[in-house]
C-alpha atoms as a PDB file:
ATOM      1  CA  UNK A   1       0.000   0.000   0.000  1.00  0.00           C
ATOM      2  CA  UNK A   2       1.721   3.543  -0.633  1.00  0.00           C
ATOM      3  CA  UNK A   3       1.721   6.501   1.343  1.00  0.00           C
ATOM      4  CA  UNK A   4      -1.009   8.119  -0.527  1.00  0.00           C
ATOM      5  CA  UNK A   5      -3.412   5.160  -0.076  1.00  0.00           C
ATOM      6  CA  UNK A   6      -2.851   5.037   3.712  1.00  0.00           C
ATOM      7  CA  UNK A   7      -2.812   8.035   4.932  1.00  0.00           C
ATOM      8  CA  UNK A   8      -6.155   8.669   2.653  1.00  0.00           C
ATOM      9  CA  UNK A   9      -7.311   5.087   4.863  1.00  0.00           C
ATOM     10  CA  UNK A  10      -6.215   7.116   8.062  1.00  0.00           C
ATOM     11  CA  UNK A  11      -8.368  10.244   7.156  1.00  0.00           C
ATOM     12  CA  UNK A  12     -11.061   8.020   6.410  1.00  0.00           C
ATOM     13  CA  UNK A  13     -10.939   5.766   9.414  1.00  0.00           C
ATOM     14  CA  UNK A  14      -9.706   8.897  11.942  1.00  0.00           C
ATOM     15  CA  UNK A  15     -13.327  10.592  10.971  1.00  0.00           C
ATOM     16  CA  UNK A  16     -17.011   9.929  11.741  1.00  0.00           C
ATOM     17  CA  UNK A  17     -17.959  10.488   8.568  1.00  0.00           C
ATOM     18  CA  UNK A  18     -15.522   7.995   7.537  1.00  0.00           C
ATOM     19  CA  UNK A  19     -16.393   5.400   9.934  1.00  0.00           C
ATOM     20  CA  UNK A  20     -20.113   5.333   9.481  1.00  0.00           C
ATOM     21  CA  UNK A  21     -19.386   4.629   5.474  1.00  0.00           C
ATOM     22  CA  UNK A  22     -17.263   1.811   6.597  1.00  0.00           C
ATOM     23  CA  UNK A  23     -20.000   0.634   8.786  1.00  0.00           C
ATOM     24  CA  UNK A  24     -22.365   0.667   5.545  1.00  0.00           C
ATOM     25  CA  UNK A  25     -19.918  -0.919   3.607  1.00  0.00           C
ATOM     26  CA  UNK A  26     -19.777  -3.754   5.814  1.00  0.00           C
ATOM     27  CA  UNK A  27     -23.258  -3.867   6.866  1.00  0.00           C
ATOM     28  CA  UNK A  28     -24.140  -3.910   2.907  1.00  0.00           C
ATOM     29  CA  UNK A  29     -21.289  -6.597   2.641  1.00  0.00           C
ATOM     30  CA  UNK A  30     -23.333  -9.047   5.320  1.00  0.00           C
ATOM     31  CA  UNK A  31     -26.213  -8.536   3.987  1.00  0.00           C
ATOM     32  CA  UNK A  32     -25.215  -9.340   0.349  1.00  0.00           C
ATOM     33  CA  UNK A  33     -23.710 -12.386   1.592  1.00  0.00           C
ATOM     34  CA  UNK A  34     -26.480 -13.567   4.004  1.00  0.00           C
ATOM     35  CA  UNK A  35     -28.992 -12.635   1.053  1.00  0.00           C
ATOM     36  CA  UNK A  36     -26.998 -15.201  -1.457  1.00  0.00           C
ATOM     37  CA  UNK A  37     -24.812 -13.619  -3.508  1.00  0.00           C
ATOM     38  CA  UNK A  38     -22.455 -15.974  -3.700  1.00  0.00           C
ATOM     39  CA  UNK A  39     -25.115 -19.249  -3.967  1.00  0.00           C
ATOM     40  CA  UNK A  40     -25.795 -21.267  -6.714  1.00  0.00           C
ATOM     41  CA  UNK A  41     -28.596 -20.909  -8.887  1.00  0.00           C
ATOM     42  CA  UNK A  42     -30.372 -24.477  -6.574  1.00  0.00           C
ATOM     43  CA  UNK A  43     -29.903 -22.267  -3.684  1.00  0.00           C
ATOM     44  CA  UNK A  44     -30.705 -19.127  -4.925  1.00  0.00           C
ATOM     45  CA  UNK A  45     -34.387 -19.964  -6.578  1.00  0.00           C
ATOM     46  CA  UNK A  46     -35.406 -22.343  -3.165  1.00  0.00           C
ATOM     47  CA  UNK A  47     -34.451 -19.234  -1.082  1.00  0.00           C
ATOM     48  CA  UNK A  48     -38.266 -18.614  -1.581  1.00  0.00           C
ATOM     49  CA  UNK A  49     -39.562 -21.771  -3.114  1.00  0.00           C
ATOM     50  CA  UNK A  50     -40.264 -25.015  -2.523  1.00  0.00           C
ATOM     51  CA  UNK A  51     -39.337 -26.717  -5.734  1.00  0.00           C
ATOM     52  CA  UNK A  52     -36.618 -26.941  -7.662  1.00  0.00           C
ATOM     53  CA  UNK A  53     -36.700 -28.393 -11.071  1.00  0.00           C
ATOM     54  CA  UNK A  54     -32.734 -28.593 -13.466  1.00  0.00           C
ATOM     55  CA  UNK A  55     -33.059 -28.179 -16.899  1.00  0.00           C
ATOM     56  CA  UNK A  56     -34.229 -31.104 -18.751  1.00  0.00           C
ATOM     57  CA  UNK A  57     -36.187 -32.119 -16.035  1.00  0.00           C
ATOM     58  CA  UNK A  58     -39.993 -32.173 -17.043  1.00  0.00           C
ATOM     59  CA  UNK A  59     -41.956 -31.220 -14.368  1.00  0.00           C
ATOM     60  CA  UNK A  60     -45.059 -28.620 -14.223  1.00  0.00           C
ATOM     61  CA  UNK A  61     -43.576 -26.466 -11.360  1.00  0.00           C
ATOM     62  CA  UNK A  62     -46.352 -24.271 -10.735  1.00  0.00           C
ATOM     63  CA  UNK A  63     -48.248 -27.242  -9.978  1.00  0.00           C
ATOM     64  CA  UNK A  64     -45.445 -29.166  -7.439  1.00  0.00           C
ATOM     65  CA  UNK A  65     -45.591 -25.705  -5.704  1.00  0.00           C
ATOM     66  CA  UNK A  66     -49.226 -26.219  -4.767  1.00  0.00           C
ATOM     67  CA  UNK A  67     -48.980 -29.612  -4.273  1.00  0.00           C
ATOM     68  CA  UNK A  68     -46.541 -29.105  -0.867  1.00  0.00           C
ATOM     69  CA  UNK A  69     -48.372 -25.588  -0.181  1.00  0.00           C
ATOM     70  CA  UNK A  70     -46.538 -23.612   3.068  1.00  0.00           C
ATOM     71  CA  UNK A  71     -44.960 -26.879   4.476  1.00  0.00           C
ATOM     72  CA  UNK A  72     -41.138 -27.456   5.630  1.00  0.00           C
ATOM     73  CA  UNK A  73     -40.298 -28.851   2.861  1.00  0.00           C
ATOM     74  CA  UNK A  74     -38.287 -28.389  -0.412  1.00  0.00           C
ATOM     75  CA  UNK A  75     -37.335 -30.680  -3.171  1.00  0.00           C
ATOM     76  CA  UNK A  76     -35.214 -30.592  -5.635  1.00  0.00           C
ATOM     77  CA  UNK A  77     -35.598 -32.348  -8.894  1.00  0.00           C
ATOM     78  CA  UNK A  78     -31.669 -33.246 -10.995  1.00  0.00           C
ATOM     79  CA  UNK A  79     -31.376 -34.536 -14.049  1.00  0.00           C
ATOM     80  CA  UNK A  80     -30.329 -38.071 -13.796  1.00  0.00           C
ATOM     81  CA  UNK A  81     -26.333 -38.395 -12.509  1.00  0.00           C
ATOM     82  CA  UNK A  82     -26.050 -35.204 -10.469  1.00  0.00           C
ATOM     83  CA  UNK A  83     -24.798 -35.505  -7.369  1.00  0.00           C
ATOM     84  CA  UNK A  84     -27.798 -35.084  -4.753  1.00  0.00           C
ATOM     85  CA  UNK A  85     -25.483 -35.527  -1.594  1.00  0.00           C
ATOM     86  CA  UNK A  86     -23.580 -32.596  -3.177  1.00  0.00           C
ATOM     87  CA  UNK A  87     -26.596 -30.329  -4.246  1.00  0.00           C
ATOM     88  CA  UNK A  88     -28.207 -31.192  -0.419  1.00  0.00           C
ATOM     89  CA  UNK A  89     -25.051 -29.816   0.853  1.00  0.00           C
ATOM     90  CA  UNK A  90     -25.133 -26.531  -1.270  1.00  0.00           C
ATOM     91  CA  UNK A  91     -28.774 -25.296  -0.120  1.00  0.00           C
ATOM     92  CA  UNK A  92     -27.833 -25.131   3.797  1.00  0.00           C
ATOM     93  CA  UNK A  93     -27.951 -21.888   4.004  1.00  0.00           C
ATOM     94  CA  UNK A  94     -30.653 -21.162   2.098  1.00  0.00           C
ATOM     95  CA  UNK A  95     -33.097 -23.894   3.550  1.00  0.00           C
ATOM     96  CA  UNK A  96     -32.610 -23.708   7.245  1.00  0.00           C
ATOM     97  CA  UNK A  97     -35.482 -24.995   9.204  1.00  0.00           C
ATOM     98  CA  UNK A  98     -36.959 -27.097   6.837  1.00  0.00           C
ATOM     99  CA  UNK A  99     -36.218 -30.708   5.083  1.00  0.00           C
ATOM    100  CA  UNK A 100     -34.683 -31.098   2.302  1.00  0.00           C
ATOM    101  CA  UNK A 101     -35.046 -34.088  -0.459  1.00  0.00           C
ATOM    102  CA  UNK A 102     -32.778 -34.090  -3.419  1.00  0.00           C
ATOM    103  CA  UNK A 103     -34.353 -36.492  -6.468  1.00  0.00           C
ATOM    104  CA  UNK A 104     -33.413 -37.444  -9.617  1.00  0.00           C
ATOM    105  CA  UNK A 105     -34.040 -40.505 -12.017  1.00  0.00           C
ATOM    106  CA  UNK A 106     -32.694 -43.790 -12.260  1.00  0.00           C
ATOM    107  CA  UNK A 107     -34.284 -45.898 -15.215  1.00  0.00           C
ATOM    108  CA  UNK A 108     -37.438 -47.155 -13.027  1.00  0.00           C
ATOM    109  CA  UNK A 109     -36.646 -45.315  -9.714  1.00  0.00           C
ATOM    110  CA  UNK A 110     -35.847 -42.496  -7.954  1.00  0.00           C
ATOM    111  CA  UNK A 111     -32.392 -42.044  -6.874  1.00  0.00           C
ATOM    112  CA  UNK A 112     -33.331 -39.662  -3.267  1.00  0.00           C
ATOM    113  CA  UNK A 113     -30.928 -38.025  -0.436  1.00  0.00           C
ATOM    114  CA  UNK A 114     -32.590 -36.527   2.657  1.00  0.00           C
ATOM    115  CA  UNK A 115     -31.119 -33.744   4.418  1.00  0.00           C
ATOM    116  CA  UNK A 116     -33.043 -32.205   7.147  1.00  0.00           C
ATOM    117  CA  UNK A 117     -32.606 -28.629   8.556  1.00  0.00           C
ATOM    118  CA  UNK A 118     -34.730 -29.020  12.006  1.00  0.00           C
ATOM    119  CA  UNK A 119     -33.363 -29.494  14.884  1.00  0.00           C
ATOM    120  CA  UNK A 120     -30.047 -29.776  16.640  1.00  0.00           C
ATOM    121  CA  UNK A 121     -26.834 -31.815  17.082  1.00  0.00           C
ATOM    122  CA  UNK A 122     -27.868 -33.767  20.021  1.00  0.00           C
ATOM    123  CA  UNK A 123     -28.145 -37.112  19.567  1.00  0.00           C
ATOM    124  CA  UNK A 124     -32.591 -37.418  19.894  1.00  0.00           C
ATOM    125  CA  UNK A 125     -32.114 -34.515  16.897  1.00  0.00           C
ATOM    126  CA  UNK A 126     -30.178 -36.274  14.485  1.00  0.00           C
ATOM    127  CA  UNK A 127     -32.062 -39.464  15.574  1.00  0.00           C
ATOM    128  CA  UNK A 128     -35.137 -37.537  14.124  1.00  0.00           C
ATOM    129  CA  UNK A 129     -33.560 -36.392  11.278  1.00  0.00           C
ATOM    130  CA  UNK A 130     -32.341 -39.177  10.084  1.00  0.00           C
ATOM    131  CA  UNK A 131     -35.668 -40.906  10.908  1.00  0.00           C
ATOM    132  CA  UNK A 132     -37.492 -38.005   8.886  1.00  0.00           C
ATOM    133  CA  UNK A 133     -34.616 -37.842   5.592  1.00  0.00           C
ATOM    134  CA  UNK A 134     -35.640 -42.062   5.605  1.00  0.00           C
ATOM    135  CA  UNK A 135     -39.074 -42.331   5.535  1.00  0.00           C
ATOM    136  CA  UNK A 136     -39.780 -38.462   3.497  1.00  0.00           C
ATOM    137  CA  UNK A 137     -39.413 -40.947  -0.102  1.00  0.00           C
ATOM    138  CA  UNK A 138     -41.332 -43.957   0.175  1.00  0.00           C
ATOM    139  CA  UNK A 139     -43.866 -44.633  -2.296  1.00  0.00           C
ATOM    140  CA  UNK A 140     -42.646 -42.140  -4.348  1.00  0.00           C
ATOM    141  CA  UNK A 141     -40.681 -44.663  -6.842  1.00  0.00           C
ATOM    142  CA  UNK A 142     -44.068 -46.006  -7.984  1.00  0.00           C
ATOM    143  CA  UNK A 143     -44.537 -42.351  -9.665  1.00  0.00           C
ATOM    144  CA  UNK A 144     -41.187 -42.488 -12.129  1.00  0.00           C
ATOM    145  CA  UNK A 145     -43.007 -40.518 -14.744  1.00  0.00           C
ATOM    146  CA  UNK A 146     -45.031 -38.487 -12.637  1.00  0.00           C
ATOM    147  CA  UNK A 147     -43.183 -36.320 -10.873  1.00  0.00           C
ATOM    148  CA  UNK A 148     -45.920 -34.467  -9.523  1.00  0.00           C
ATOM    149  CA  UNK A 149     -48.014 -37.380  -8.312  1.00  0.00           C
ATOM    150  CA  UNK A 150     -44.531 -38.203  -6.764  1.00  0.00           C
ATOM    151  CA  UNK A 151     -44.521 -34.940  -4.729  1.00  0.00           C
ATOM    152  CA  UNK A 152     -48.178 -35.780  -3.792  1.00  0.00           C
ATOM    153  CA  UNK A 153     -46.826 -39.106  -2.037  1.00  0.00           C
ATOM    154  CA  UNK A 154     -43.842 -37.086  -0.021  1.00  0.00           C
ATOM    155  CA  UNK A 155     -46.476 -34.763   1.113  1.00  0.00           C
ATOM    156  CA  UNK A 156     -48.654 -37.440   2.480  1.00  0.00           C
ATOM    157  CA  UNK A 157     -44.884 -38.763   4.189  1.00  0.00           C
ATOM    158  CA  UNK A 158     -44.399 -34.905   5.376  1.00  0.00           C
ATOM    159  CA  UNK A 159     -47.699 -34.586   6.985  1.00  0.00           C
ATOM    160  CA  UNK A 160     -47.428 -38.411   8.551  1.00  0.00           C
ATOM    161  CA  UNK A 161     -43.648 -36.885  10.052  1.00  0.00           C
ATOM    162  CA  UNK A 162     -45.834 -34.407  11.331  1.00  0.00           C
ATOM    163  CA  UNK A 163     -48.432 -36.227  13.410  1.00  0.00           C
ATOM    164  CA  UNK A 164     -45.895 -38.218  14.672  1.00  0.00           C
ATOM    165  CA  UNK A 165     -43.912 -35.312  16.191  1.00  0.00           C
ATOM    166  CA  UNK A 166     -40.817 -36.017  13.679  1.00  0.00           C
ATOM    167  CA  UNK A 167     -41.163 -32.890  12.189  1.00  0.00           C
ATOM    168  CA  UNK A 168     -42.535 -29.384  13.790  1.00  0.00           C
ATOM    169  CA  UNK A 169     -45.952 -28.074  12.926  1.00  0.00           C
ATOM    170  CA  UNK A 170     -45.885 -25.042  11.167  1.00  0.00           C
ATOM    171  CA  UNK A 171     -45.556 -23.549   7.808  1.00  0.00           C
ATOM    172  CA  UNK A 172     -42.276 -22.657   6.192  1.00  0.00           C
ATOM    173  CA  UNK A 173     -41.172 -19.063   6.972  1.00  0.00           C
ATOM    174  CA  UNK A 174     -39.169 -17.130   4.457  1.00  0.00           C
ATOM    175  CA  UNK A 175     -37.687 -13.582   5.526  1.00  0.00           C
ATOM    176  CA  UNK A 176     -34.499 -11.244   4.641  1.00  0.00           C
ATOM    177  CA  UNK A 177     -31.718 -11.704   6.344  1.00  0.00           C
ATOM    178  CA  UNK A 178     -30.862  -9.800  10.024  1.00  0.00           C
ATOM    179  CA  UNK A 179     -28.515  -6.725   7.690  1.00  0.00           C
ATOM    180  CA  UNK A 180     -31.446  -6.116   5.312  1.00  0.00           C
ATOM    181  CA  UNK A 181     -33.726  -5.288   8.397  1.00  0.00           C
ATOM    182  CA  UNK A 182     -30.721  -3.388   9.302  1.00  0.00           C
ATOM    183  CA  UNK A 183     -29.930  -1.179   5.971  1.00  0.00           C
ATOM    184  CA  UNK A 184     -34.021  -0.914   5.750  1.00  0.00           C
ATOM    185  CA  UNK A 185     -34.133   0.514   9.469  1.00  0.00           C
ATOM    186  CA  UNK A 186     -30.741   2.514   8.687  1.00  0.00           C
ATOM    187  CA  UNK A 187     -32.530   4.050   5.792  1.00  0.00           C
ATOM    188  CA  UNK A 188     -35.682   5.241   7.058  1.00  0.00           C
ATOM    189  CA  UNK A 189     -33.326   6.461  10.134  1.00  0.00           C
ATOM    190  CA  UNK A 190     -31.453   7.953   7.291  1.00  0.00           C
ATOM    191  CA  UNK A 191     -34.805  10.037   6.045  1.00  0.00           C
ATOM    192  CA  UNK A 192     -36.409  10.588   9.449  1.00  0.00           C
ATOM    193  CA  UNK A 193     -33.056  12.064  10.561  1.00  0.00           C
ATOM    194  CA  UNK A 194     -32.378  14.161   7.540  1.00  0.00           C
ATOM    195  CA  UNK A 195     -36.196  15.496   7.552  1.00  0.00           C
ATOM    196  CA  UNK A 196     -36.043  16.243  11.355  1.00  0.00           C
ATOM    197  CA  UNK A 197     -32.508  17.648  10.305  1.00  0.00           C
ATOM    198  CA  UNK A 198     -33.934  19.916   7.167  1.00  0.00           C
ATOM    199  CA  UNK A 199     -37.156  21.137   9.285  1.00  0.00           C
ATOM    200  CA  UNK A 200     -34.475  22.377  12.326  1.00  0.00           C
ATOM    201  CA  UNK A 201     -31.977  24.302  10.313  1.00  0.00           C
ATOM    202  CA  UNK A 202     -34.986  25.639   8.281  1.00  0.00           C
ATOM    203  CA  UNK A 203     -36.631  26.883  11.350  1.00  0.00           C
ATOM    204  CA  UNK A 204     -33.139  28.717  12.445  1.00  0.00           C
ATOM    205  CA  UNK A 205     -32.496  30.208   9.413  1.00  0.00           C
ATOM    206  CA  UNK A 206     -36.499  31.692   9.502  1.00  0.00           C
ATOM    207  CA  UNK A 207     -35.747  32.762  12.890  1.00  0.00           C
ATOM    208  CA  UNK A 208     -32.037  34.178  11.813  1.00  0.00           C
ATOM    209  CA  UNK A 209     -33.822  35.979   9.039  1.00  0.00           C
ATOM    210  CA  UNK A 210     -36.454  37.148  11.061  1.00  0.00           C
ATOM    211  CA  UNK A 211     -33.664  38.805  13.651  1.00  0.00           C
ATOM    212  CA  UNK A 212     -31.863  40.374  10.874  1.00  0.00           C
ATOM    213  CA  UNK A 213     -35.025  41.949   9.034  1.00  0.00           C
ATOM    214  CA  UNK A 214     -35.805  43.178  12.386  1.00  0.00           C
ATOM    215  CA  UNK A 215     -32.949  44.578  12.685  1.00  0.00           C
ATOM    216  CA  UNK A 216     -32.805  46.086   9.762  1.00  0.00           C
ATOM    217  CA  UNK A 217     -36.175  47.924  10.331  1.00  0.00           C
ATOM    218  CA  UNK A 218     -34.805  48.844  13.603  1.00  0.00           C
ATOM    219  CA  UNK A 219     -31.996  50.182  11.518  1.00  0.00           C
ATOM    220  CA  UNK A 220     -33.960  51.850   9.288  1.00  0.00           C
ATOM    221  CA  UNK A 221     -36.459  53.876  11.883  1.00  0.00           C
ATOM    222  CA  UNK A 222     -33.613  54.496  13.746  1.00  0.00           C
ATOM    223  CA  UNK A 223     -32.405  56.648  10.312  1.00  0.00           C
ATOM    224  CA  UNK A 224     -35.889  58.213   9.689  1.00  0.00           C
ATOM    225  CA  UNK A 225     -35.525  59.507  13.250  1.00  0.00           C
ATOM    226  CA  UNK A 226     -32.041  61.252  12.984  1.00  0.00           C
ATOM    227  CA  UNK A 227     -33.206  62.401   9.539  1.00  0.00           C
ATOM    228  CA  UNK A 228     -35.843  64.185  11.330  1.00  0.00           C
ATOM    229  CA  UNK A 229     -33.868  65.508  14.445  1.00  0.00           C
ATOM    230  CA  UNK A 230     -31.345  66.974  12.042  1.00  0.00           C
ATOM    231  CA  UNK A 231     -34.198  68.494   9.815  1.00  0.00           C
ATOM    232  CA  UNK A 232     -36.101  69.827  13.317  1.00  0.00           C
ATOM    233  CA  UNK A 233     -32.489  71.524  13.994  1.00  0.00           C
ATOM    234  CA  UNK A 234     -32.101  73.003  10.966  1.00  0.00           C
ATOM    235  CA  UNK A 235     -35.356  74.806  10.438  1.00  0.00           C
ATOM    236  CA  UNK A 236     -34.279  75.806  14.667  1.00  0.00           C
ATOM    237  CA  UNK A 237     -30.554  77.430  13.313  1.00  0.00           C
ATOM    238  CA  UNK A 238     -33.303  79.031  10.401  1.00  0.00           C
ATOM    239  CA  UNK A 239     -35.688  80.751  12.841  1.00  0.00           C
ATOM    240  CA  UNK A 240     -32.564  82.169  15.052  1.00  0.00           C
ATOM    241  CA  UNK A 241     -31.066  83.526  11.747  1.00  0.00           C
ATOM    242  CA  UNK A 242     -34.350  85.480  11.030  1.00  0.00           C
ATOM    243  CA  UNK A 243     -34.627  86.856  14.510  1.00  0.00           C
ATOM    244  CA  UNK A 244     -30.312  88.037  14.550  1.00  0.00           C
ATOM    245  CA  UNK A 245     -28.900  85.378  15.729  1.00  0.00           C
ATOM    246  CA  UNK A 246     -25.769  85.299  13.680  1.00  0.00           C
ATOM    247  CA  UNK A 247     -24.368  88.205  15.652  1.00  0.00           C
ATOM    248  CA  UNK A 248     -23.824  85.682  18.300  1.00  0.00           C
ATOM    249  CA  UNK A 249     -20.913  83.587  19.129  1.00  0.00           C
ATOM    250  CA  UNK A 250     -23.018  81.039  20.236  1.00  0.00           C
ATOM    251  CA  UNK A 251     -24.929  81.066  17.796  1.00  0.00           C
ATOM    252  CA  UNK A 252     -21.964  80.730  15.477  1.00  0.00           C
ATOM    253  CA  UNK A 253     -20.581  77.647  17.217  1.00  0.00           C
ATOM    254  CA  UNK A 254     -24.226  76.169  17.143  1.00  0.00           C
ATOM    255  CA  UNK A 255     -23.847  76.568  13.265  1.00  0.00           C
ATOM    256  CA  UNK A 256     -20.531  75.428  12.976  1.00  0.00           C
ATOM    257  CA  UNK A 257     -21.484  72.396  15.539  1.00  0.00           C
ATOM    258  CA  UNK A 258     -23.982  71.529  13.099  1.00  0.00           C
ATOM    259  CA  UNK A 259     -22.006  71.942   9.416  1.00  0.00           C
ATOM    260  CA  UNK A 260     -19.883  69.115  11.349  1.00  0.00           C
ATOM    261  CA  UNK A 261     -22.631  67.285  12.633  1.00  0.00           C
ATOM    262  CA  UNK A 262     -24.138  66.987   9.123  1.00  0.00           C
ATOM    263  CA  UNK A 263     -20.431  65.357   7.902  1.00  0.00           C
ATOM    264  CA  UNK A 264     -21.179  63.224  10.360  1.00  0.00           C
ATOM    265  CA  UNK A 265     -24.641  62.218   9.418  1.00  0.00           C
ATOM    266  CA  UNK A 266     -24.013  61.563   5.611  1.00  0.00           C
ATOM    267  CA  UNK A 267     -20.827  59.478   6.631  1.00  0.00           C
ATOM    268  CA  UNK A 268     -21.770  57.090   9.398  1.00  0.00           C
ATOM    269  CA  UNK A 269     -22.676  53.450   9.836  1.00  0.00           C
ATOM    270  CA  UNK A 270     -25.933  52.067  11.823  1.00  0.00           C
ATOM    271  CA  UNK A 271     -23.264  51.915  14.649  1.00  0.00           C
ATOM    272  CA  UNK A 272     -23.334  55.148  14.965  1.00  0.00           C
ATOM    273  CA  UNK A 273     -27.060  56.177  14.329  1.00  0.00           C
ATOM    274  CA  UNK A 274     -27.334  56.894  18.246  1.00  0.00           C
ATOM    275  CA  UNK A 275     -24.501  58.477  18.924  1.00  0.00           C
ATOM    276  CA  UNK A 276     -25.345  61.171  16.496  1.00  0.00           C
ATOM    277  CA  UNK A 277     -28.919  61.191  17.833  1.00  0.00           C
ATOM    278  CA  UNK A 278     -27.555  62.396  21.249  1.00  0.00           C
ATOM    279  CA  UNK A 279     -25.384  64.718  19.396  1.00  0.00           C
ATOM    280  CA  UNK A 280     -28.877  66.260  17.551  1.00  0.00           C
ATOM    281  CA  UNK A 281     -30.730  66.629  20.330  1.00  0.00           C
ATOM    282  CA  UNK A 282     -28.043  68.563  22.722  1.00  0.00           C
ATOM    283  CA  UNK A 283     -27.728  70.889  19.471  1.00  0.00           C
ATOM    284  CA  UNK A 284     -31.600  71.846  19.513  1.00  0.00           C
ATOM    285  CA  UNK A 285     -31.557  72.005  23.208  1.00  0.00           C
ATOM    286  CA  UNK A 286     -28.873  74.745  22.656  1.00  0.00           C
ATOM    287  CA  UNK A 287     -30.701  75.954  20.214  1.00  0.00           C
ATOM    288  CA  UNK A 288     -33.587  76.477  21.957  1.00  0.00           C
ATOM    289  CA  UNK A 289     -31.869  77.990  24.790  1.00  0.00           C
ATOM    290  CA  UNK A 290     -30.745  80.827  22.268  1.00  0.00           C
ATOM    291  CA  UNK A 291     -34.110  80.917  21.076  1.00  0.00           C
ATOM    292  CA  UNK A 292     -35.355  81.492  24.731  1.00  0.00           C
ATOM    293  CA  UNK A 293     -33.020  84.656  25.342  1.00  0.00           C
ATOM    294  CA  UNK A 294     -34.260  87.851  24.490  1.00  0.00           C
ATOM    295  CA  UNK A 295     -32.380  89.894  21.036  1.00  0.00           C
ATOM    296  CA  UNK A 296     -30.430  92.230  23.546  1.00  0.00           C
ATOM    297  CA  UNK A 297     -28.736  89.056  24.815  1.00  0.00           C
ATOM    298  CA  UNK A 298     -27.908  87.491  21.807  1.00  0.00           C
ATOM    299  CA  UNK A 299     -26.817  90.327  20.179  1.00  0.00           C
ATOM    300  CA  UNK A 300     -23.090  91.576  20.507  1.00  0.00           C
ATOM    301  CA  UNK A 301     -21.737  94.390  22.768  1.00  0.00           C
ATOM    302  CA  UNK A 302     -21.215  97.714  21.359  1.00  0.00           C
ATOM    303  CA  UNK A 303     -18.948 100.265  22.666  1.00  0.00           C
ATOM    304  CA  UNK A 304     -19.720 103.346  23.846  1.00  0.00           C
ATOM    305  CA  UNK A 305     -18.429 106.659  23.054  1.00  0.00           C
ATOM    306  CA  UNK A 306     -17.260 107.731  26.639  1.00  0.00           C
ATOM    307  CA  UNK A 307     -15.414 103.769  26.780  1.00  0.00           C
ATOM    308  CA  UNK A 308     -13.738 104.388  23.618  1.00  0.00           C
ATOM    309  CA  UNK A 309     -12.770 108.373  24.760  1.00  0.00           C
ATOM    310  CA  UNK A 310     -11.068 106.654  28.275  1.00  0.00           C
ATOM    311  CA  UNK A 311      -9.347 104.153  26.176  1.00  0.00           C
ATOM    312  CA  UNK A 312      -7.521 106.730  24.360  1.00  0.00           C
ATOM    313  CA  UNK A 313      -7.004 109.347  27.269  1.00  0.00           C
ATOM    314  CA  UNK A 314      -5.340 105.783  28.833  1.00  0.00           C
ATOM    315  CA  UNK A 315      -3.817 105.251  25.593  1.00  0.00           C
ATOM    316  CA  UNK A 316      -1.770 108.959  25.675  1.00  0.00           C
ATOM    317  CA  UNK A 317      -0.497 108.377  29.198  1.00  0.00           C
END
């Protein structure tokens, strides 16, 4: 393995991502091997039948279905020479819990091999079993060219197994494997999750977008009412200039205050919205304290001629 490879392995495996799509891997591994996929075509077409039927072999397999129904039992019908010990052996997996009988011609006869699937390894188990794998083909060699009268007599065998306790009562149960129940539950985990997932994050982006719209409009009033200040100043410098207020050096600074104040305004960020607010209104409250004095106040001193004659008698000395 070179460099590359492992220490793209180690990325992989050092991550959860990583290690839940190793998980799936494996998990869909099992289950593809638990569901067959490396069986035979025998095992894979009694996985959820009952008959089995090679090619050459002339046999109406709709009808052997119904002949053995739900019951524990599958047969398999080779052409003549196969090996039935060997084609038993191959449908283990795929025919647990039920027994198996593997047929095939022999001029007048059937050639048969029971297998059975029930039961343990103790000794009253395989007792059964080989009890049950014995007696499952009698009769049936009287049938050589009617293979499906044949499965009518190893029915009638079955059912006699049954009443005798040989064989469980019961029909035959066929259902996925343990990893398919596993990928199916991981999947609709999968959706439920990512739905649950999808409904959450849209809910906090509505609510983030909510917050910032609101804070926009905040924003935005916030504007509209510094816009207005600054206008309600302006028309307050206006009605001091009419009644001689630019004599004043208040009033000057006022005016000057507010040239700056209006760089201010055209140049700032929401930050700053209240900032200059506070700024507005202590400019109109000045403002209307000038307003409130009377002209005599506002206006500037003037000398008078006797000042102006003792500044220059004071000036000669």
């Amino acid at each position: 393995m070179t460099a590359v490879a492992r220490r793209l392995l180690g990325r992989l495996v050092g991550s959860a991502f990583g290690r839940a799509v190793l998980a799936c891997l494996v998990l869909a591994g099992w289950a593809l091997w638990s569901g067959g996929l490396f069986d035979g075509p025998v095992a894979r077409q009694v996985r959820a039948s009952s008959v089995y039927a090679a090619p050459g072999v002339d046999v109406d397999r709709a009808a052997a279905e119904r002949v053995i129904g739900n019951r524990r039992l599958v047969v398999l019908m080779m052409a003549p020479g196969a090996d039935l010990r060997e084609v038993c052996d191959d449908t283990e997996r795929a025919t647990g819990g039920t027994l198996v009988l593997a047929m095939s011609r022999d001029d007048d006869d059937w050639d048969t091999y029971g297998c059975s699937r029930v039961g343990g390894d103790g000794p009253r188990d395989i007792g059964r079993s080989m009890v049950a794998e014995t007696v499952i083909s009698q009769g049936a060699d009287a049938f050589v060219d009617r293979p499906v009268e044949a499965l009518k007599v190893i029915v009638l065998n079955y059912d006699r197994l049954v009443r005798t306790g040989l064989m469980p009562d019961g029909g035959r149960t066929i259902s996925p494997s343990l990893p398919r129940y596993l990928l199916a539950g991981g999947a609709i985990g999968g959706v439920v999750a990512g739905a649950a997932a999808l409904w959450l994050g849209g809910r906090r982006a509505g609510r983030l977008a909510d917050a910032r719209r609101a804070g926009r409009d905040a924003r935005a009033d916030e504007r509209a009412a510094l816009s207005a200040a600054t206008a309600v100043l302006a028309q307050q410098i206006i009605d001091l200039d009419r009644a001689g207020g630019p004599g004043g050096r208040a009033y000057r600074r006022l005016a000057g205050d507010y040239v700056g104040l209006l760089d201010e305004v055209s140049e700032s960020d929401g930050d700053a919205v209240g900032r200059l607010r506070e700024r507005v209104e202590t400019l109109s409250r000045r403002a209307a304290d000038l307003a409130a004095e009377p002209p005599a106040a506002r206006a500037p001193r003037q000398r008078t001629g006797r000042t102006v004659a003792k500044t220059r008698e004071r000036g000669r000395r």
